[in-house]
Protein backbone atom coordinates (compact mmCIF):
# COMPACT_ATOMS: atom_id res chain seq x y z
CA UNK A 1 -4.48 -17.82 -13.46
CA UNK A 2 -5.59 -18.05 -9.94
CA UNK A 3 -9.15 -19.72 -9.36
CA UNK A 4 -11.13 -18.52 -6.71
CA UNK A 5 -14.60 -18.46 -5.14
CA UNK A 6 -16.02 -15.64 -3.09
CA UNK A 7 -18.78 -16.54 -0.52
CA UNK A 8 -21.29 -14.39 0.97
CA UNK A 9 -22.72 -14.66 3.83
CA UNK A 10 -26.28 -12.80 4.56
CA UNK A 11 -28.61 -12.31 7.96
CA UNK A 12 -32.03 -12.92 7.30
CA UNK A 13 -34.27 -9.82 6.01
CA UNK A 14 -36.02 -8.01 8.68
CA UNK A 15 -39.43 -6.49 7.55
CA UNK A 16 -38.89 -2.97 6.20
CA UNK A 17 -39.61 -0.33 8.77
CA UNK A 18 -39.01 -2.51 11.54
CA UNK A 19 -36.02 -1.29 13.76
CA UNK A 20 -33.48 -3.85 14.01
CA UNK A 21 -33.09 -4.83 17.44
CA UNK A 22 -30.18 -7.06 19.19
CA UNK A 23 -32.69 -10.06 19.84
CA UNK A 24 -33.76 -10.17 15.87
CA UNK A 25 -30.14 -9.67 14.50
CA UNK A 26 -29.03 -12.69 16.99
CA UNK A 27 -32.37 -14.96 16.14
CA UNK A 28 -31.86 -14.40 12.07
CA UNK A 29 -30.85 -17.39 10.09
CA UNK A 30 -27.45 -16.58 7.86
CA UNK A 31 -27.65 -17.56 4.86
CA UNK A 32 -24.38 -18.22 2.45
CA UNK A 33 -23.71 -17.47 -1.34
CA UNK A 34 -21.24 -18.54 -3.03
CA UNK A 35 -19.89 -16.85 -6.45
CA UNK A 36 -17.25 -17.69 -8.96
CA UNK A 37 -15.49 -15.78 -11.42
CA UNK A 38 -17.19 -15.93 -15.25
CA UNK A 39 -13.53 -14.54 -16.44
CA UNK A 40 -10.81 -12.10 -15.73
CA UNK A 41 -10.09 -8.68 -17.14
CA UNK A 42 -7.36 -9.04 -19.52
CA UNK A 43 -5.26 -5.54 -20.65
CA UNK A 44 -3.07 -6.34 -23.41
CA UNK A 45 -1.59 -4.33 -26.61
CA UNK A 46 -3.82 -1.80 -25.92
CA UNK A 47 -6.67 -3.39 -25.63
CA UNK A 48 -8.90 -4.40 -22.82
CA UNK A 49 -10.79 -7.77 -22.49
CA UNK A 50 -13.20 -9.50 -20.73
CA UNK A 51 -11.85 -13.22 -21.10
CA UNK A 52 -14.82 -15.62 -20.20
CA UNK A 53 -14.08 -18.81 -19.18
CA UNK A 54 -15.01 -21.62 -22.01
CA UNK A 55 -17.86 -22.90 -20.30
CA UNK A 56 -19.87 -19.43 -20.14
CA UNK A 57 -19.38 -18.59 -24.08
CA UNK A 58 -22.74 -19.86 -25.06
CA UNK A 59 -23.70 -16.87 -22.90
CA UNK A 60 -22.71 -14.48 -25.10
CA UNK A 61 -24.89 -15.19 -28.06
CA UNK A 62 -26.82 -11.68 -28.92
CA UNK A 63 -24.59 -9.18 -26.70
CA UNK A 64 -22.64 -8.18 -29.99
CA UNK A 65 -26.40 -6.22 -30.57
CA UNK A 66 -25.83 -4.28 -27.70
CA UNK A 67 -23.56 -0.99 -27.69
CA UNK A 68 -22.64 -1.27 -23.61
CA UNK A 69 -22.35 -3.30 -20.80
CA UNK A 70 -22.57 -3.30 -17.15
CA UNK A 71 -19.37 -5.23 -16.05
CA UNK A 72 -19.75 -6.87 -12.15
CA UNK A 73 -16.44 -7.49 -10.87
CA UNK A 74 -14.66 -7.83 -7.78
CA UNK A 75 -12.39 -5.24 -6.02
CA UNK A 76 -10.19 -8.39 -5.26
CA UNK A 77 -6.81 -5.87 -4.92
CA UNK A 78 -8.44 -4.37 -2.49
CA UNK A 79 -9.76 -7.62 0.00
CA UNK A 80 -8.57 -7.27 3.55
CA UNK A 81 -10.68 -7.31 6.51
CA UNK A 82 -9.57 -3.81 7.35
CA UNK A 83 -10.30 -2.70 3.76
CA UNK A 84 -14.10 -4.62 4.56
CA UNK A 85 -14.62 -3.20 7.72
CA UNK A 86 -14.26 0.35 6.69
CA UNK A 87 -18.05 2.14 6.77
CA UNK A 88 -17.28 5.62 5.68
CA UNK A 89 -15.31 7.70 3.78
CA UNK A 90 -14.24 10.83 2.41
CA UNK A 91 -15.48 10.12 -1.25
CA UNK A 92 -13.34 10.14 -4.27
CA UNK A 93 -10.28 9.78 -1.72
CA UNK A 94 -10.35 13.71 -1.41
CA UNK A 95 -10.75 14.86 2.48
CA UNK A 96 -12.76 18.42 1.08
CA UNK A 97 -15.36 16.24 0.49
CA UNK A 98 -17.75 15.48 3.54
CA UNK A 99 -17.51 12.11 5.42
CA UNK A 100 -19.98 9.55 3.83
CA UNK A 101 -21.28 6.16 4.05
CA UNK A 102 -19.58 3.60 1.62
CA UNK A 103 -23.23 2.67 0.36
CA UNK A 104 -23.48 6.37 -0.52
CA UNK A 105 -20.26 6.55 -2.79
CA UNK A 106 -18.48 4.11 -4.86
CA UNK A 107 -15.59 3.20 -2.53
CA UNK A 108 -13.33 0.33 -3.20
CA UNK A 109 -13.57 0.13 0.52
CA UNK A 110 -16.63 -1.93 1.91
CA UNK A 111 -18.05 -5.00 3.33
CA UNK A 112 -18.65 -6.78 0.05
CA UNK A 113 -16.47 -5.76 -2.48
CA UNK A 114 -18.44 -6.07 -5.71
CA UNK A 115 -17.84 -3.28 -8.46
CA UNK A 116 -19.79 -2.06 -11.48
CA UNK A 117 -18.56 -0.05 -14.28
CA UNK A 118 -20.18 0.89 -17.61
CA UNK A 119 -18.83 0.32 -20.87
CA UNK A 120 -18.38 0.33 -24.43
CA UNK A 121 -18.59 -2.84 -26.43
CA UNK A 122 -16.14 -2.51 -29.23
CA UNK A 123 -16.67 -6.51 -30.43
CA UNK A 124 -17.41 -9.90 -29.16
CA UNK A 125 -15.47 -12.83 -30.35
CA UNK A 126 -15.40 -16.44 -29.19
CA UNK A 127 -15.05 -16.25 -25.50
CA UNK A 128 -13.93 -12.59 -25.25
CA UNK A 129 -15.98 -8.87 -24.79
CA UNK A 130 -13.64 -5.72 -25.73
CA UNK A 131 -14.49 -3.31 -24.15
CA UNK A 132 -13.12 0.59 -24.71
CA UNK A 133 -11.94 0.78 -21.16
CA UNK A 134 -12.83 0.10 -17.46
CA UNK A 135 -11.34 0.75 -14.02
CA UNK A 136 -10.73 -2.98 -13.31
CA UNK A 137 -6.93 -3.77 -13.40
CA UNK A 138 -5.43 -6.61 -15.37
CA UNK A 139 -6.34 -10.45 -13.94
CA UNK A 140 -9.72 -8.73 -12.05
CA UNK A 141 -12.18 -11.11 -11.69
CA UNK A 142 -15.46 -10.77 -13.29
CA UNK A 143 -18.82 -11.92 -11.52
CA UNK A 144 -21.23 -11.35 -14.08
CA UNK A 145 -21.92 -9.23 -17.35
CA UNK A 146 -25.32 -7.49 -18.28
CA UNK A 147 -27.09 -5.57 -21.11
CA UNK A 148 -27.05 -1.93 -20.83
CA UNK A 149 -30.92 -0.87 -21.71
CA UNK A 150 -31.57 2.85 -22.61
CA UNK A 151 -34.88 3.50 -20.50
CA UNK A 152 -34.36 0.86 -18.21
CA UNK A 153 -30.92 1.37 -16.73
CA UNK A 154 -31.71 5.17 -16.17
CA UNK A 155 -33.47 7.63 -13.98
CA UNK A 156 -35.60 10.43 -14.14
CA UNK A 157 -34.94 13.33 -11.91
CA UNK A 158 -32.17 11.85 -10.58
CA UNK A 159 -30.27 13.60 -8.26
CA UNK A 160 -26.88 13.99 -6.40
CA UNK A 161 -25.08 15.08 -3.70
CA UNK A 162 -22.33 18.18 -4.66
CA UNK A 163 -19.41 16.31 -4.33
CA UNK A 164 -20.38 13.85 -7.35
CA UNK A 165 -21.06 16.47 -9.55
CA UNK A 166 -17.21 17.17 -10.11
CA UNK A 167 -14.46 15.05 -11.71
């Protein structure tokens, strides 16, 4: 399996409210991130995985409590600097819908290509999550794993535009 890290690199925040002019963009400090792979997505005999890496087992203790997961992982099929430059799009690949912002839909297209999906814990052994399913292909890199909490990962009166109301 292919090791890899991905680095970020981010401009400096600029006080909220503030427009961002061409002087503060130049005079803001960039900062750099760099993040590895916990594991890979593994789909095999009808099952999918998420394989951790030895190292990051002891990181599992108490998720077999929980009935989901939020799964971070990289769109790393998708990582071209055309594919990154891309700022808009007609969501869901469908040109009906209207043209959005990437940060308003969940585009594989966009500058940093970090993905989230939701799902089902079916068992946690050893090293290795199953999950029910996900929309990560085979060998995807995963960047971190989190608790789902009822309550906290959740919002009232939330609300959304028409086009994400259909399948």
């Amino acid at each position: 399996m292919i090791r890899f890290a991905i680095t970020f690199v981010l401009a400096a925040a600029i006080p909220f409210g503030n427009a961002v002019a061409a002087d503060d963009a130049q005079q803001s400090a960039a900062t750099e991130f760099k993040v590895h792979p916990i594991g890979y997505v593994k789909n095999a005999d009808n099952r999918t995985l998420i394989v951790l890496d030895k190292q990051y087992q002891p990181g599992l203790l108490g998720l077999e409590g929980f009935s989901h997961v939020l799964v971070f992982w990289w769109f790393d099929k998708n990582d071209t600097p055309e594919g990154r430059s891309v700022l808009q799009v007609h969501p869901k690949g469908n040109p009906q819908n209207p043209l959005t912002g990437v940060f308003a839909t969940r585009s594989p297209r966009r500058p940093n290509l970090i993905a989230l999906t939701l799902c089902k814990v079916v068992s946690v052994k050893d090293n290795a999550v199953e999950i029910d399913k996900t929309d990560a292909f085979d060998g995807t890199p995963v960047l971190d794993i989190k608790p789902f909490l009822p309550g906290y990962d959740t919002a009232d009166d939330a609300k959304v535009p028409g086009w994400a109301k259909s399948n």
